[in-house]
PDB file of N, CA and C in Angstrom:
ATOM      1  N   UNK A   1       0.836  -1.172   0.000  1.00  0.00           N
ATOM      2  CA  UNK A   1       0.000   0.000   0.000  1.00  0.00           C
ATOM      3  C   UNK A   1       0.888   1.245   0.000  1.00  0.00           C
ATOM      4  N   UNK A   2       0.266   2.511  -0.148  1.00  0.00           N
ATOM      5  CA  UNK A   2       0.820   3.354  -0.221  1.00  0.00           C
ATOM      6  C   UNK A   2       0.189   4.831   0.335  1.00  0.00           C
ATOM      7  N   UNK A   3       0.708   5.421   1.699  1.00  0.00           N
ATOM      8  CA  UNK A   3       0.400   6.892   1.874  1.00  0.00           C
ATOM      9  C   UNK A   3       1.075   7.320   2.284  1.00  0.00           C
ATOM     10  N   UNK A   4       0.448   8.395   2.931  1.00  0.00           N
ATOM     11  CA  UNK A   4       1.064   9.777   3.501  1.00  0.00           C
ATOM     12  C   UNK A   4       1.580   9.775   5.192  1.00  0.00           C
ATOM     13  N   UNK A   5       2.755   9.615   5.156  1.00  0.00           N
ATOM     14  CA  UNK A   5       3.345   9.610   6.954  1.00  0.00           C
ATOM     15  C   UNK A   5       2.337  11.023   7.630  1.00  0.00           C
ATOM     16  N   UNK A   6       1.967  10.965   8.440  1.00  0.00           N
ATOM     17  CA  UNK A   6       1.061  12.079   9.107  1.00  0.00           C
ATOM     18  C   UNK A   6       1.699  12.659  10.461  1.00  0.00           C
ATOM     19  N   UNK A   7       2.266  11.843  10.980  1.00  0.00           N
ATOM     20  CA  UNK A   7       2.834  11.796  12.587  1.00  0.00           C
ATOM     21  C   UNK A   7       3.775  10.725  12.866  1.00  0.00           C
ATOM     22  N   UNK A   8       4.749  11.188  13.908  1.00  0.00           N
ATOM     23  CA  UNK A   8       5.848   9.820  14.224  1.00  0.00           C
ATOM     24  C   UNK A   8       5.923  10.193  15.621  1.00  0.00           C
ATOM     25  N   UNK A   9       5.867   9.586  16.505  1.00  0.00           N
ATOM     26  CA  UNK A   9       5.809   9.126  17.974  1.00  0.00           C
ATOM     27  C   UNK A   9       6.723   8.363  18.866  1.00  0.00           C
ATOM     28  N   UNK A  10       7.629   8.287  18.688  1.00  0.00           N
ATOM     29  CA  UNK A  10       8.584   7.279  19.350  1.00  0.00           C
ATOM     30  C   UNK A  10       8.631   6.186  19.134  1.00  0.00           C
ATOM     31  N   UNK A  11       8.865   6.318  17.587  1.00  0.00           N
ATOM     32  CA  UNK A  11       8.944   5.342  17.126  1.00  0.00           C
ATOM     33  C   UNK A  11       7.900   4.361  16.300  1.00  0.00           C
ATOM     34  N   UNK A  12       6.678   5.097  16.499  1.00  0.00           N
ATOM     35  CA  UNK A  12       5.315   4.576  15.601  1.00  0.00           C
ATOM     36  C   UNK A  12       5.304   5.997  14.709  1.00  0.00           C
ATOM     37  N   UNK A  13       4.791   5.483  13.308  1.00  0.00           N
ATOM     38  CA  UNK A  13       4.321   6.684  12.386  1.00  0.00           C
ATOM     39  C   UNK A  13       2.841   6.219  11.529  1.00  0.00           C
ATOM     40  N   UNK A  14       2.490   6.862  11.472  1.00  0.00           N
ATOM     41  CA  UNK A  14       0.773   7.032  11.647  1.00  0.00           C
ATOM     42  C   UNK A  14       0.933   7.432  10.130  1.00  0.00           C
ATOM     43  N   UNK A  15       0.327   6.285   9.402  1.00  0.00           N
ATOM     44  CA  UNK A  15       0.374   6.525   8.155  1.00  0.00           C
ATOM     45  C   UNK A  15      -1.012   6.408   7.099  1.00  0.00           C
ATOM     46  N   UNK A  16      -1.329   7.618   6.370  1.00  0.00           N
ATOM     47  CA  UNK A  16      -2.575   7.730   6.046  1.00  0.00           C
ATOM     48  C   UNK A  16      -2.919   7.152   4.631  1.00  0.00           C
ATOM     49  N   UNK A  17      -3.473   6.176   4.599  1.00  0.00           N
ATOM     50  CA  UNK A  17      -4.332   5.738   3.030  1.00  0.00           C
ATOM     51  C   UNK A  17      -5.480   5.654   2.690  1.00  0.00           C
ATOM     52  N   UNK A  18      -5.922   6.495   2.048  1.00  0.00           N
ATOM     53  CA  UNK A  18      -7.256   7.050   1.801  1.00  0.00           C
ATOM     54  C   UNK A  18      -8.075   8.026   3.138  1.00  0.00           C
ATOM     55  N   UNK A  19      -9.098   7.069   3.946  1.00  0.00           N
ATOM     56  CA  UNK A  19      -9.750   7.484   4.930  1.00  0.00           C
ATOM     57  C   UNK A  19      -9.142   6.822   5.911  1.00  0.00           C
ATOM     58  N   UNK A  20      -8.294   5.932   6.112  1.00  0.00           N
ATOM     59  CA  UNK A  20      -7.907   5.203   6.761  1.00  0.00           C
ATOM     60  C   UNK A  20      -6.169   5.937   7.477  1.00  0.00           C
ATOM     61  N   UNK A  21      -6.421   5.612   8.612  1.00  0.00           N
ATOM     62  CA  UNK A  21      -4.728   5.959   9.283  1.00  0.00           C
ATOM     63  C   UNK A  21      -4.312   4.635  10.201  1.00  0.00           C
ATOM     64  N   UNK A  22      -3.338   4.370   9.595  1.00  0.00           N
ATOM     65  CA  UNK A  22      -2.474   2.885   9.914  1.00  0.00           C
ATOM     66  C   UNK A  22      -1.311   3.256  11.099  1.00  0.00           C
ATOM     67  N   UNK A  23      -1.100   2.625  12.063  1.00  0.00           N
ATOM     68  CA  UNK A  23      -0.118   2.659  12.939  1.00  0.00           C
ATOM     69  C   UNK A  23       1.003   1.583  12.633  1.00  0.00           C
ATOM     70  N   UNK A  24       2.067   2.188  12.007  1.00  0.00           N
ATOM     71  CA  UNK A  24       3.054   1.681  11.460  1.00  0.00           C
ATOM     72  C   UNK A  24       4.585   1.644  12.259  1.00  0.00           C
ATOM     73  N   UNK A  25       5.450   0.975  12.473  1.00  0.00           N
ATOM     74  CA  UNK A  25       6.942   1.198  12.480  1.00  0.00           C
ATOM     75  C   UNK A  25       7.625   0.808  11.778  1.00  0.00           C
ATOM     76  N   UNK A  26       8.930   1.433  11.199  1.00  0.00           N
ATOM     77  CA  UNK A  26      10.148   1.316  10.243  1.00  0.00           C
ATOM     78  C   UNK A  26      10.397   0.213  10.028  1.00  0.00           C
ATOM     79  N   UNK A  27      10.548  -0.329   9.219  1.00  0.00           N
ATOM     80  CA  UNK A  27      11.465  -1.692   8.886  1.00  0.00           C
ATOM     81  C   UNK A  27      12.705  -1.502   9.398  1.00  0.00           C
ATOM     82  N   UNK A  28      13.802  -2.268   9.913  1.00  0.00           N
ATOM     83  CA  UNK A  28      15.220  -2.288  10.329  1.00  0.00           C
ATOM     84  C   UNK A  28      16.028  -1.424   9.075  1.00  0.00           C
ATOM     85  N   UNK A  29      15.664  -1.572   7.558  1.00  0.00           N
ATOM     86  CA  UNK A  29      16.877  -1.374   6.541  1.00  0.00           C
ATOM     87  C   UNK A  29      17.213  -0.116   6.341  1.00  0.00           C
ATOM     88  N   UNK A  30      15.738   0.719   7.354  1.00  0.00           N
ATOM     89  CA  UNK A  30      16.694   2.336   7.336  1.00  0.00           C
ATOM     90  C   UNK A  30      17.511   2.728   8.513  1.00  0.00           C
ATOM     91  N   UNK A  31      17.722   2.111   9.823  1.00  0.00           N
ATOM     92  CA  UNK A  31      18.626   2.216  10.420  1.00  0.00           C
ATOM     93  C   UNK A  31      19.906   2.021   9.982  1.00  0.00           C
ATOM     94  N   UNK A  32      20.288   0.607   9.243  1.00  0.00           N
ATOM     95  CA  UNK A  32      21.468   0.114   8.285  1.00  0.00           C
ATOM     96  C   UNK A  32      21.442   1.831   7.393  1.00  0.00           C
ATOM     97  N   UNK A  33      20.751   1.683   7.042  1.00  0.00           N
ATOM     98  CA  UNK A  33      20.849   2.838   5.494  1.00  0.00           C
ATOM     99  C   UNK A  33      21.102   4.245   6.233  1.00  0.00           C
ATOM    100  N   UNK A  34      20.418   4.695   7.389  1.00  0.00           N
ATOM    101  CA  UNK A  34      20.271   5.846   7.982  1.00  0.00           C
ATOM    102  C   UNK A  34      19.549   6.936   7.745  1.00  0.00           C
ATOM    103  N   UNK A  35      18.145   6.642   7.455  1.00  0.00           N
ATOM    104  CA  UNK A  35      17.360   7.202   7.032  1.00  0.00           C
ATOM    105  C   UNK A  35      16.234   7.501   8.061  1.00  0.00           C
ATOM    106  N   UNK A  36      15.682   7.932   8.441  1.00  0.00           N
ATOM    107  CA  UNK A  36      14.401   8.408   8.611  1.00  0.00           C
ATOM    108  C   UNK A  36      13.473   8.858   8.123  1.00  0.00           C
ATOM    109  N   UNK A  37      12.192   8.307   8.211  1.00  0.00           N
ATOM    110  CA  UNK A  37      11.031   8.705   7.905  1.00  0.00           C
ATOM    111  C   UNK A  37      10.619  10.013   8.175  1.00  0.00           C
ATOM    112  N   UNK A  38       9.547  11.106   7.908  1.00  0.00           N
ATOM    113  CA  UNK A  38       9.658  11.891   8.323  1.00  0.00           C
ATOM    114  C   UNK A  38       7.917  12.235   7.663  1.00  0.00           C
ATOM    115  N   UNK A  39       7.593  13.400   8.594  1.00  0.00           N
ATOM    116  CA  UNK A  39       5.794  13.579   7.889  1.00  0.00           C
ATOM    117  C   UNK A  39       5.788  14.274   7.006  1.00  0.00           C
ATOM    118  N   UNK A  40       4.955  13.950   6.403  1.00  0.00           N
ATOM    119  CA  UNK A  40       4.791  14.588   4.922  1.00  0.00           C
ATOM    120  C   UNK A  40       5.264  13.140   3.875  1.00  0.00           C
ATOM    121  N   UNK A  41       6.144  12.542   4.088  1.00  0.00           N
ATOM    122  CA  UNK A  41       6.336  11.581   3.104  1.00  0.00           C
ATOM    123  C   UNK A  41       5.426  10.438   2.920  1.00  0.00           C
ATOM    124  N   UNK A  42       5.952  10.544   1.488  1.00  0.00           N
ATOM    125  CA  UNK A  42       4.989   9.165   0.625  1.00  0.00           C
ATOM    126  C   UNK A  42       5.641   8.019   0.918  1.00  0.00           C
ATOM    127  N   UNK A  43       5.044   6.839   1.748  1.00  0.00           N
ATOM    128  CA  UNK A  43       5.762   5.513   1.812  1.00  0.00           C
ATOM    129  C   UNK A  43       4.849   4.391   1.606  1.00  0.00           C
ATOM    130  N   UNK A  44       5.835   3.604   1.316  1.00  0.00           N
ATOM    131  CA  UNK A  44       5.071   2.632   1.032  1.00  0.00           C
ATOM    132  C   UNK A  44       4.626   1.590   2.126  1.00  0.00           C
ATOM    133  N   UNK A  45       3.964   0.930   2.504  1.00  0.00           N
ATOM    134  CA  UNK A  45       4.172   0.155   3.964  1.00  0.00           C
ATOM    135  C   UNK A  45       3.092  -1.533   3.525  1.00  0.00           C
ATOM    136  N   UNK A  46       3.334  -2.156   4.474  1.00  0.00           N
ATOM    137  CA  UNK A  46       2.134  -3.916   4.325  1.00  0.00           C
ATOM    138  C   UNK A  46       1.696  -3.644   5.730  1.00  0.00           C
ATOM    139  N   UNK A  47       0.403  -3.693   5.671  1.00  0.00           N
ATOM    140  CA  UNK A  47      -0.598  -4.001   6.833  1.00  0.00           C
ATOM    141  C   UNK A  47      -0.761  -5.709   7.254  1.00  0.00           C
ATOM    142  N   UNK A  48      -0.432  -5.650   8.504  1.00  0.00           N
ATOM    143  CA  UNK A  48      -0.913  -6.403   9.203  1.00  0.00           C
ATOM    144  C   UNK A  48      -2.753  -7.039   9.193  1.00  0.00           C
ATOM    145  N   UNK A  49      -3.248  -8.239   9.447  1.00  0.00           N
ATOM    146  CA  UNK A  49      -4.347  -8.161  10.261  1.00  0.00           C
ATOM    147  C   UNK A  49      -4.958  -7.436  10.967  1.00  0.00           C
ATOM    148  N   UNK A  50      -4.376  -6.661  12.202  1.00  0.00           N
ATOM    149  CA  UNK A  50      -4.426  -5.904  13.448  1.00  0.00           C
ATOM    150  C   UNK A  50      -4.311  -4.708  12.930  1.00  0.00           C
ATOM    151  N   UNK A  51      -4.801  -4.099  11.668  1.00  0.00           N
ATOM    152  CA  UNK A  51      -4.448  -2.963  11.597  1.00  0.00           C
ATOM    153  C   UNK A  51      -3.258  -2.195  12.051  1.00  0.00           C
ATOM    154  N   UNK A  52      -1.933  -2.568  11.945  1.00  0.00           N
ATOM    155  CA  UNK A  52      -0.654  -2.564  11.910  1.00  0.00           C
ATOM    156  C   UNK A  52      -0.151  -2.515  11.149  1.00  0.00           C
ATOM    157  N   UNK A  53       1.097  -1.868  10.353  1.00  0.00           N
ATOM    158  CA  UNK A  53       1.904  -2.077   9.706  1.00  0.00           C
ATOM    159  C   UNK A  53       3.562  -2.090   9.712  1.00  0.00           C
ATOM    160  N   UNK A  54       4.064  -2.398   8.825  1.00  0.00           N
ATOM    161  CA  UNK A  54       5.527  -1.876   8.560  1.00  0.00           C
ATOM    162  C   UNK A  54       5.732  -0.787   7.390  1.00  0.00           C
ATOM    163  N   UNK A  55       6.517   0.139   7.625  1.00  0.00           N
ATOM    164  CA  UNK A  55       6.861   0.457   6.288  1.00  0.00           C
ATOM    165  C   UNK A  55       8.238   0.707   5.831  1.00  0.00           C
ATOM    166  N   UNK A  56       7.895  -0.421   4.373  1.00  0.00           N
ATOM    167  CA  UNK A  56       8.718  -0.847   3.679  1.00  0.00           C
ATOM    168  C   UNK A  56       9.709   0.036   2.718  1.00  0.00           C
ATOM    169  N   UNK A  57       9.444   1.440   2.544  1.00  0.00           N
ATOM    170  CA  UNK A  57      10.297   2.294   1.517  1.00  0.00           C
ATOM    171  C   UNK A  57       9.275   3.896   1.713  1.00  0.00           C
ATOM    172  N   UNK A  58      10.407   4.461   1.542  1.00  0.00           N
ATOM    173  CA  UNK A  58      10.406   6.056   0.820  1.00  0.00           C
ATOM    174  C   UNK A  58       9.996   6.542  -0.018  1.00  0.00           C
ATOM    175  N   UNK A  59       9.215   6.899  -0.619  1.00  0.00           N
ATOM    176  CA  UNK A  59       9.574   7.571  -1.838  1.00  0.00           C
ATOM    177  C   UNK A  59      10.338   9.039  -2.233  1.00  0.00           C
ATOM    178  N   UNK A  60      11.079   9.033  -3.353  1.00  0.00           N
ATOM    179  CA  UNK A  60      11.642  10.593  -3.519  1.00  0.00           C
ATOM    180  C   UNK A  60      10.824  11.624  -2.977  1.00  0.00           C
ATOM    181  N   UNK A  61      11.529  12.542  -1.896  1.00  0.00           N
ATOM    182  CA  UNK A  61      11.223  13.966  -1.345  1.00  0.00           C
ATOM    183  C   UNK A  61      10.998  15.022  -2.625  1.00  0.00           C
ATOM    184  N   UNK A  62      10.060  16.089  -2.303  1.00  0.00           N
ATOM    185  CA  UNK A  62      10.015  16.947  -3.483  1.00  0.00           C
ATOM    186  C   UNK A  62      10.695  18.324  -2.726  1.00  0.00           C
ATOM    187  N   UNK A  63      10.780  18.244  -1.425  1.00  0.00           N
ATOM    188  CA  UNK A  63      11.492  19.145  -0.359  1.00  0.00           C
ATOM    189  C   UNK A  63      11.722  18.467   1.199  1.00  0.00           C
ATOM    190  N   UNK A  64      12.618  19.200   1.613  1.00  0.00           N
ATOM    191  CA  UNK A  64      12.602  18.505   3.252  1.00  0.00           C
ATOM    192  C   UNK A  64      13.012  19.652   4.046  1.00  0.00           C
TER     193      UNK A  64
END
């Protein structure tokens, strides 16, 4: 799936698709990489059952 990071919390980021807002945390490969998520970005993430997710990638910034 794919939305909009809205909020990040210590470590949860609250990620919006469509009407829906998903409670998500980072996958491990941006610590390795050193990246952070940040609001406003487009990511991509997989939902859980539990309305949970991970998210899986970034997409290109248009500003930061």
């Amino acid at each position: 799936m794919e939305g909009r990071l809205l909020k990040a919390i210590s470590g949860f980021f609250y990620t919006e698709c469509g009407n829906t807002v998903y409670e998500c945390k980072a996958s491990g490969v941006f610590r390795k990489e050193k990246k952070t998520p940040l609001a406003g970005d487009i990511v991509t993430f997989d939902v859980l059952p539990d309305q949970k997710g991970y998210i899986t990638g970034i997409l290109p910034r248009k500003t930061s």
